[in-house]
C-alpha atoms as a PDB file:
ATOM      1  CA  UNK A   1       1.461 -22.984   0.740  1.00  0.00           C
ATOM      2  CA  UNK A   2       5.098 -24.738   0.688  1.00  0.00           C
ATOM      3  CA  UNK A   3       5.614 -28.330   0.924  1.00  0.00           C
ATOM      4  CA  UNK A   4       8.333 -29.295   2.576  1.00  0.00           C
ATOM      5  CA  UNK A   5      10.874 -32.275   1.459  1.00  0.00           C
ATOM      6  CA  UNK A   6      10.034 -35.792   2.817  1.00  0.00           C
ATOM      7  CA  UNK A   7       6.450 -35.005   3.553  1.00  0.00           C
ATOM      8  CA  UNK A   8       4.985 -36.610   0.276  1.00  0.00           C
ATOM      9  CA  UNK A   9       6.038 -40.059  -1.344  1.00  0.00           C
ATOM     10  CA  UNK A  10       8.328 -40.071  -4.645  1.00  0.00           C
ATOM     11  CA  UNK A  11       5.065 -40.870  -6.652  1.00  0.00           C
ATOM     12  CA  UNK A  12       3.731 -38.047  -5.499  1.00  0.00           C
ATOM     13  CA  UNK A  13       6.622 -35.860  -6.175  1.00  0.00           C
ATOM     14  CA  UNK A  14       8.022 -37.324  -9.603  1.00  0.00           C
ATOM     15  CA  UNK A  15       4.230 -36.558 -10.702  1.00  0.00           C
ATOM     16  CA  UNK A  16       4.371 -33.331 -10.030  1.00  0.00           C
ATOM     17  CA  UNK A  17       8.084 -32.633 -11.820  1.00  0.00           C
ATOM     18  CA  UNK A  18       5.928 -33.940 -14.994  1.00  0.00           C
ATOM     19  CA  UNK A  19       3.403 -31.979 -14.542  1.00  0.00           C
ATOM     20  CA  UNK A  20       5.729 -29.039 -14.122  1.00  0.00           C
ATOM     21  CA  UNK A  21       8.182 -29.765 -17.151  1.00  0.00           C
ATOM     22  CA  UNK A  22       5.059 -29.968 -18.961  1.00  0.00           C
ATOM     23  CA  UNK A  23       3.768 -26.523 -18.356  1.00  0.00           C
ATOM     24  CA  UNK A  24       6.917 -25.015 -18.304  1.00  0.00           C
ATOM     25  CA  UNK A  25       7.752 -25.949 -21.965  1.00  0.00           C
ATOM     26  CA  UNK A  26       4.627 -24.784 -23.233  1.00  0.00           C
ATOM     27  CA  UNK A  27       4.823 -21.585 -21.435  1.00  0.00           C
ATOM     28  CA  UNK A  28       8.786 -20.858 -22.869  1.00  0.00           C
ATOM     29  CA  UNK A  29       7.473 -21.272 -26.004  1.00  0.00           C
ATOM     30  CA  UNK A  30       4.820 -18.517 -25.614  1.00  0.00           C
ATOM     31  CA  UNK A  31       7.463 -16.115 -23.703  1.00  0.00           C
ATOM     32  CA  UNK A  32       8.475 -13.102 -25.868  1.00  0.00           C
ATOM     33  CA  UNK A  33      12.006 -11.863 -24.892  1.00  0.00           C
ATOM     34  CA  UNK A  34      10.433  -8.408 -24.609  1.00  0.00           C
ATOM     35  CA  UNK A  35       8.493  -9.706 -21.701  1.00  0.00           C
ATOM     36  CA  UNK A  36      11.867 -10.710 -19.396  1.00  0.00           C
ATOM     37  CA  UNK A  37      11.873  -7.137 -17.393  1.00  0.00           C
ATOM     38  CA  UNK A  38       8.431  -7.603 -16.532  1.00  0.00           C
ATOM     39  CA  UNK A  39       8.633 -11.274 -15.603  1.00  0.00           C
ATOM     40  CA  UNK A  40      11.994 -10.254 -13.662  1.00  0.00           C
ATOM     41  CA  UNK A  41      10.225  -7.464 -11.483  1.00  0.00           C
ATOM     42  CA  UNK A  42       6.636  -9.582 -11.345  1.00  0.00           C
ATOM     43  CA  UNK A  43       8.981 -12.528 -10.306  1.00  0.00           C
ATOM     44  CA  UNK A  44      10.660 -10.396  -7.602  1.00  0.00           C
ATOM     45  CA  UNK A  45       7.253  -9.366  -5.786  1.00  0.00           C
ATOM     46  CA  UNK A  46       6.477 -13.070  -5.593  1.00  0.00           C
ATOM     47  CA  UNK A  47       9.677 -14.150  -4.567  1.00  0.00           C
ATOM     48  CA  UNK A  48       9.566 -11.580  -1.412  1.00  0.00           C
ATOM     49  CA  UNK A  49       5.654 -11.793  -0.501  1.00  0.00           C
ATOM     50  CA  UNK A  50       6.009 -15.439   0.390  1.00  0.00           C
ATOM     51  CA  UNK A  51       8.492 -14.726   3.174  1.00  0.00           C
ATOM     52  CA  UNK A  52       6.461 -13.662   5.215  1.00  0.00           C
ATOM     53  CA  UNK A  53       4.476 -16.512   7.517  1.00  0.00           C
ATOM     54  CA  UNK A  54       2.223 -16.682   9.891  1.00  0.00           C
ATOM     55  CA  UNK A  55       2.135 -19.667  12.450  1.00  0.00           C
ATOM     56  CA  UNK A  56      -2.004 -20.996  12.115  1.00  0.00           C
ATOM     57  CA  UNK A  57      -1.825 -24.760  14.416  1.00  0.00           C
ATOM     58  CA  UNK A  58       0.314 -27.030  12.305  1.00  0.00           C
ATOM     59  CA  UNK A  59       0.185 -24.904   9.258  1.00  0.00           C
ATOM     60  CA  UNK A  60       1.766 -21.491   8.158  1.00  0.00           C
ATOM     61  CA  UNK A  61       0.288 -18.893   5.551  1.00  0.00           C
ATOM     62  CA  UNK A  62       1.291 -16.112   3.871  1.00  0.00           C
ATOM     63  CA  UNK A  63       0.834 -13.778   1.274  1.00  0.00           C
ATOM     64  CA  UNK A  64       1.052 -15.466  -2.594  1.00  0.00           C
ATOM     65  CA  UNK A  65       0.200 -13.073  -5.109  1.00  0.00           C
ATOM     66  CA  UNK A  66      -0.154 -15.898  -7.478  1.00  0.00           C
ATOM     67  CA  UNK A  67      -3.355 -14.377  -8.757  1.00  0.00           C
ATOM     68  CA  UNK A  68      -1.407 -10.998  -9.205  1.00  0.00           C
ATOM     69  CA  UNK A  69       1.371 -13.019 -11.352  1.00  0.00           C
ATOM     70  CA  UNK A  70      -1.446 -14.581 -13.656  1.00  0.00           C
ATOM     71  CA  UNK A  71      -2.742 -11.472 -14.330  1.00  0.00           C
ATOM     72  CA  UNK A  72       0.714  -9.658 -15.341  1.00  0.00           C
ATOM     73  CA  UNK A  73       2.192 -12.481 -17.036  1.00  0.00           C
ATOM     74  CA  UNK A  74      -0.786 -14.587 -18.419  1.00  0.00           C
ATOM     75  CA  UNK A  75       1.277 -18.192 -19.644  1.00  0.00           C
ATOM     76  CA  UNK A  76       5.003 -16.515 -17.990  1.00  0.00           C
ATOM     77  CA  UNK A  77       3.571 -16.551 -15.154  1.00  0.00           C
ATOM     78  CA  UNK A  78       3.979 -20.497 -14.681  1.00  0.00           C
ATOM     79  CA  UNK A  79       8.064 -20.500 -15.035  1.00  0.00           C
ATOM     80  CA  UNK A  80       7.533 -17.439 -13.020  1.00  0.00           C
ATOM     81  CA  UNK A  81       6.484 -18.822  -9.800  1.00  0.00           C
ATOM     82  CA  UNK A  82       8.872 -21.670 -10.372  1.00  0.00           C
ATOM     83  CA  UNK A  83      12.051 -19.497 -10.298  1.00  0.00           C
ATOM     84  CA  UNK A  84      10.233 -17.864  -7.383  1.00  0.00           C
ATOM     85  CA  UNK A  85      10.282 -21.126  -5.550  1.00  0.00           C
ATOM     86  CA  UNK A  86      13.712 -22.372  -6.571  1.00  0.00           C
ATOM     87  CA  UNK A  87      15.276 -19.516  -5.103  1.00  0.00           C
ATOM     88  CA  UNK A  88      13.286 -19.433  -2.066  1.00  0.00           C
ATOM     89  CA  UNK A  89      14.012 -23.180  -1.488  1.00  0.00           C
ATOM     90  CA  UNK A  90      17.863 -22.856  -2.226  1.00  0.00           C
ATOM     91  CA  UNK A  91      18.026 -19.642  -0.322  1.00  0.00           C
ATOM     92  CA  UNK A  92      15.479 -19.256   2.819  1.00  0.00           C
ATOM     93  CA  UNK A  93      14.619 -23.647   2.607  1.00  0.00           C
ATOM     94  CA  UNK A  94      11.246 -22.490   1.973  1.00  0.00           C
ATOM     95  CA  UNK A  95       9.191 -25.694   0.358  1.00  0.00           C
ATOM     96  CA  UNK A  96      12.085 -28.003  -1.229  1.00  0.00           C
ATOM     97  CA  UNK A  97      14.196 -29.490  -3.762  1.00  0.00           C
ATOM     98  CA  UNK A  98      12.099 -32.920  -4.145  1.00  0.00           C
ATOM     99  CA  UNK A  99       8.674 -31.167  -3.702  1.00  0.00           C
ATOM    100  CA  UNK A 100       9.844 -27.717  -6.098  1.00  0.00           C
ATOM    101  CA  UNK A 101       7.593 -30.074  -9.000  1.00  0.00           C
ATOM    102  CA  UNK A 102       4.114 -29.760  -6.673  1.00  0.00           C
ATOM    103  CA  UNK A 103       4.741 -26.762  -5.111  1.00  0.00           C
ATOM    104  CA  UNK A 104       5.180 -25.474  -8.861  1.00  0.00           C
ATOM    105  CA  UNK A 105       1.738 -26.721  -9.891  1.00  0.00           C
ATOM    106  CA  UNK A 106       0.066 -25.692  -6.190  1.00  0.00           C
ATOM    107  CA  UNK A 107       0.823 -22.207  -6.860  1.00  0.00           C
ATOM    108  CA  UNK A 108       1.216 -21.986 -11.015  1.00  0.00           C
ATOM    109  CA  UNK A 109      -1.789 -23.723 -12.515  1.00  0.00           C
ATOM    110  CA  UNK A 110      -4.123 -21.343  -9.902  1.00  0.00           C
ATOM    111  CA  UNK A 111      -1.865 -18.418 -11.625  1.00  0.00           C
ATOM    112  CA  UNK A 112      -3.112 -19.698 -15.065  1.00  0.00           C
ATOM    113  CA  UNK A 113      -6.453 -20.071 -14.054  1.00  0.00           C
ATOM    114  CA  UNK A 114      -6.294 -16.450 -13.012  1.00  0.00           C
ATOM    115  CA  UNK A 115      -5.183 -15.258 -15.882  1.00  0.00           C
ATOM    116  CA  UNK A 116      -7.790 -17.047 -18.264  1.00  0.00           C
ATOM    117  CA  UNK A 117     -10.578 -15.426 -15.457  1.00  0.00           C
ATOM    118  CA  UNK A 118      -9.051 -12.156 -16.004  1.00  0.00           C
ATOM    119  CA  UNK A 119      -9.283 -12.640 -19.608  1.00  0.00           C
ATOM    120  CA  UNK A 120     -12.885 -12.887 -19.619  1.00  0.00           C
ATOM    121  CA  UNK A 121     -12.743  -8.592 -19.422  1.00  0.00           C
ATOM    122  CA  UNK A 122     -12.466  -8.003 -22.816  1.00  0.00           C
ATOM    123  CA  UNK A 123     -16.370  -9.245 -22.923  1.00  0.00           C
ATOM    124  CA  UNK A 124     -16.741  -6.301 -20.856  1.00  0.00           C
ATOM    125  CA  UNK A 125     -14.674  -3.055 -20.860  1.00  0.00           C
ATOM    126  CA  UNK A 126     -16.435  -0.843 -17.751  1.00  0.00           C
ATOM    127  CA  UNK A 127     -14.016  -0.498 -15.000  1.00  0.00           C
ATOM    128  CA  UNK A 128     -16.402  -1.865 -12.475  1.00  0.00           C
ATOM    129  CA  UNK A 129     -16.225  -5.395 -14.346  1.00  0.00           C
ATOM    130  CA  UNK A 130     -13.032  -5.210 -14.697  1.00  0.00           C
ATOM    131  CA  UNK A 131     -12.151  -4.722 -11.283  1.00  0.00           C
ATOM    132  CA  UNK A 132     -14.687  -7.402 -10.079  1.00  0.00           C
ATOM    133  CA  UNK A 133     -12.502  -9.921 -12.267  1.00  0.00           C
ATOM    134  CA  UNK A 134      -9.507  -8.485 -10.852  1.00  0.00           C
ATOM    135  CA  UNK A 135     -10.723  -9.569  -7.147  1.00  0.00           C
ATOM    136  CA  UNK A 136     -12.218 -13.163  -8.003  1.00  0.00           C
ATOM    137  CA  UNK A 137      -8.627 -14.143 -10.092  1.00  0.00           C
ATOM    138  CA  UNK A 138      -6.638 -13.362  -6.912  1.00  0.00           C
ATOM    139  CA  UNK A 139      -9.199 -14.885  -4.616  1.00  0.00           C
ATOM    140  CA  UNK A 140      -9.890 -17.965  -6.699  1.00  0.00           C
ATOM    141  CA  UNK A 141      -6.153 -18.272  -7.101  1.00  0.00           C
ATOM    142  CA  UNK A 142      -6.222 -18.573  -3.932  1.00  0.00           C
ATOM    143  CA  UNK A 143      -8.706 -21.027  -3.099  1.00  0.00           C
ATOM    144  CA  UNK A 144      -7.726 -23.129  -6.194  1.00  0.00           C
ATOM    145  CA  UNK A 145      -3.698 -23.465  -4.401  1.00  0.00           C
ATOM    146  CA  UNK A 146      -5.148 -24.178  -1.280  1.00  0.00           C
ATOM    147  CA  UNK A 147      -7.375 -27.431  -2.918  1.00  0.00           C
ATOM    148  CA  UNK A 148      -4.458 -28.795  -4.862  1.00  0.00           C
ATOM    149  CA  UNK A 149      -2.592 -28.497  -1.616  1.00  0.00           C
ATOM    150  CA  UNK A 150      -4.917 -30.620   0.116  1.00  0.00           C
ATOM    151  CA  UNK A 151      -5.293 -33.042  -2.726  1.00  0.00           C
ATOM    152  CA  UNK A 152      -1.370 -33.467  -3.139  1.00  0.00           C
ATOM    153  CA  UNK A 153      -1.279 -34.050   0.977  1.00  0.00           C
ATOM    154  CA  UNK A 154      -4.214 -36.881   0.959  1.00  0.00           C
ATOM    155  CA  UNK A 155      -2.856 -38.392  -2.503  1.00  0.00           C
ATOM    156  CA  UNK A 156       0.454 -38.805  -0.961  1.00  0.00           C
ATOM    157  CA  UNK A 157      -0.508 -40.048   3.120  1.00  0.00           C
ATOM    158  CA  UNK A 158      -4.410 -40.487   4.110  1.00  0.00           C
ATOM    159  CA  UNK A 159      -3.253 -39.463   7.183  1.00  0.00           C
ATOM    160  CA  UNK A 160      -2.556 -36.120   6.212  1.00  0.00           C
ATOM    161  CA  UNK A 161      -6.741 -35.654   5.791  1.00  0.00           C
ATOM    162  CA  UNK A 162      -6.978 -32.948   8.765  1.00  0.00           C
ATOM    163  CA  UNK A 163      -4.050 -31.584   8.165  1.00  0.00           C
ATOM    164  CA  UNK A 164      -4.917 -30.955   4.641  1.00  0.00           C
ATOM    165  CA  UNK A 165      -8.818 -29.394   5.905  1.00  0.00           C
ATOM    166  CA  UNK A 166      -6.772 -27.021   8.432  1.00  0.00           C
ATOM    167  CA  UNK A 167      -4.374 -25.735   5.286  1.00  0.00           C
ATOM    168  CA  UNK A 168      -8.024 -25.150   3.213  1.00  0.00           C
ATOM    169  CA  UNK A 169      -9.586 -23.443   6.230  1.00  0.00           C
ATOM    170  CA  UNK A 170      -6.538 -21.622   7.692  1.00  0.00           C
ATOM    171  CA  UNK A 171      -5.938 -19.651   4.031  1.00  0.00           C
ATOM    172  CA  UNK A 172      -9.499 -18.122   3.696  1.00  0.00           C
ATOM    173  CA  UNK A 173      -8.317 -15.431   5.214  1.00  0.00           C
ATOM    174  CA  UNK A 174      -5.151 -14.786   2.597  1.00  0.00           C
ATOM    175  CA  UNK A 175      -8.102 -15.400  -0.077  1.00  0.00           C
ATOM    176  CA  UNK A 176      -9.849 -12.014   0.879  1.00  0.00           C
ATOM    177  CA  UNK A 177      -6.302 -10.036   1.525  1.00  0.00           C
ATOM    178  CA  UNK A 178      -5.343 -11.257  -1.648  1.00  0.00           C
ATOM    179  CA  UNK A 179      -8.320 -10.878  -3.575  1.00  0.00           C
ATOM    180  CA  UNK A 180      -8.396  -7.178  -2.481  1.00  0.00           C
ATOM    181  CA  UNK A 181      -4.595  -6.577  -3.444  1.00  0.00           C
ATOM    182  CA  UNK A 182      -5.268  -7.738  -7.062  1.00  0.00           C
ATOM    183  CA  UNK A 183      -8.170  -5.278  -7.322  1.00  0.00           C
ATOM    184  CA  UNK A 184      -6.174  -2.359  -5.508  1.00  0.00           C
ATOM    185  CA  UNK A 185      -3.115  -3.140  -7.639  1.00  0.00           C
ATOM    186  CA  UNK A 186      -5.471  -3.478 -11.156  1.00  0.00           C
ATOM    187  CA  UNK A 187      -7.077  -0.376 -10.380  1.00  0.00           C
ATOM    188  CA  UNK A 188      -4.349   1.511 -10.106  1.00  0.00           C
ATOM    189  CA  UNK A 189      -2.298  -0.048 -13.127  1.00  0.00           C
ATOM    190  CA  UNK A 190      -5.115   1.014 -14.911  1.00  0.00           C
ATOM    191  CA  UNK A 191      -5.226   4.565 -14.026  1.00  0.00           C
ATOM    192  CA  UNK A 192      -1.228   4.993 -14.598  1.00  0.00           C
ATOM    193  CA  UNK A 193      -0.377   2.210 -17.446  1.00  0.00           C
ATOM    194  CA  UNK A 194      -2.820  -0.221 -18.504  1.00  0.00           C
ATOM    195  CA  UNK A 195      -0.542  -2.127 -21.301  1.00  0.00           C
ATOM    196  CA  UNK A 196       0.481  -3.716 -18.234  1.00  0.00           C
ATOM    197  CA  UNK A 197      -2.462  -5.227 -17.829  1.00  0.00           C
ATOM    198  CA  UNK A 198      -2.436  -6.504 -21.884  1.00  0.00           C
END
């Protein structure tokens, strides 16, 4: 889910750094300092869940859990993902410096989106709801990342057009495996402490 550096234009990029400075301010301001040990650990699972890639033709994919972060950290989980990212770029060169701005809005606004989904529970209270919106956020988190991927790859080059169908079609898979681990992980939050799902 990673965009490298030198693979869009600067347009491209410098848009996304606004989009991203946007977000990020309004999501600080809705941070409560009581919320940085959960952010820290939630931030940690994200951070070491993207390491892991698979090889699919001229793509990679790998586990997210950007749907999982939305649904922990509701509006924290946007500055979230970007630490996530800035550390993997400095540290493993996952993604990159110039691209940090996209790949922030690739994987945060689907978080978001999530997290507004998962809202929608407290219309309905029975476990079986819940658990259904706990399997569309991650999958639609998903699918969402995987569209402004594309979209950020054909804004930048047309010519990136198949590569950007392949990255779409090549993370359906990681849309199912992570749609189940947000259910699996919601269910059992809310059997052993379901503030963390507040």
């Amino acid at each position: 889910m990673h965009i490298s550096d030198g693979v869009l234009n600067g347009t491209v990029c410098m848009g996304g750094y606004a989009i991203t400075a946007l977000i990020t301010a309004y999501s600080l301001k809705k941070m409560s300092t009581e919320d940085i040990p959960k952010i820290s650990v939630v931030t940690s699972a994200f951070f070491i869940a993207s390491l892991i890639h698979i090889k699919i033709g001229p793509t990679s994919v790998h586990l997210v859990l950007n749907g999982l972060v939305g649904i922990l950290l509701g509006m924290a989980a946007f500055p979230s993902i970007l630490i996530g990212l800035l550390l993997q770029a400095f540290i493993f060169g996952h993604g990159g410096i110039t691209t940090l701005g996209v790949n922030a809005v690739i994987m945060g606004v689907p978080a978001l989106i999530a997290h507004a989904l998962f809202r929608l529970r407290k219309l309905n209270t029975a476990k079986t709801f819940v658990l259904f919106l706990a399997f569309l956020s991650g999958g639609i988190a998903i699918f969402i990342s995987s569209l402004l991927l594309a979209l950020f790859l054909v804004f930048s080059e047309k010519e990136f057009v198949t590569v950007a169908k392949i990255a779409v079609v090549s993370n359906i898979p990681v849309m199912l495996i992570e749609a189940t681990i947000c259910l699996l992980v919601v269910k059992f939050l809310l059997q052993v402490k379901p503030r963390l799902l507040e």
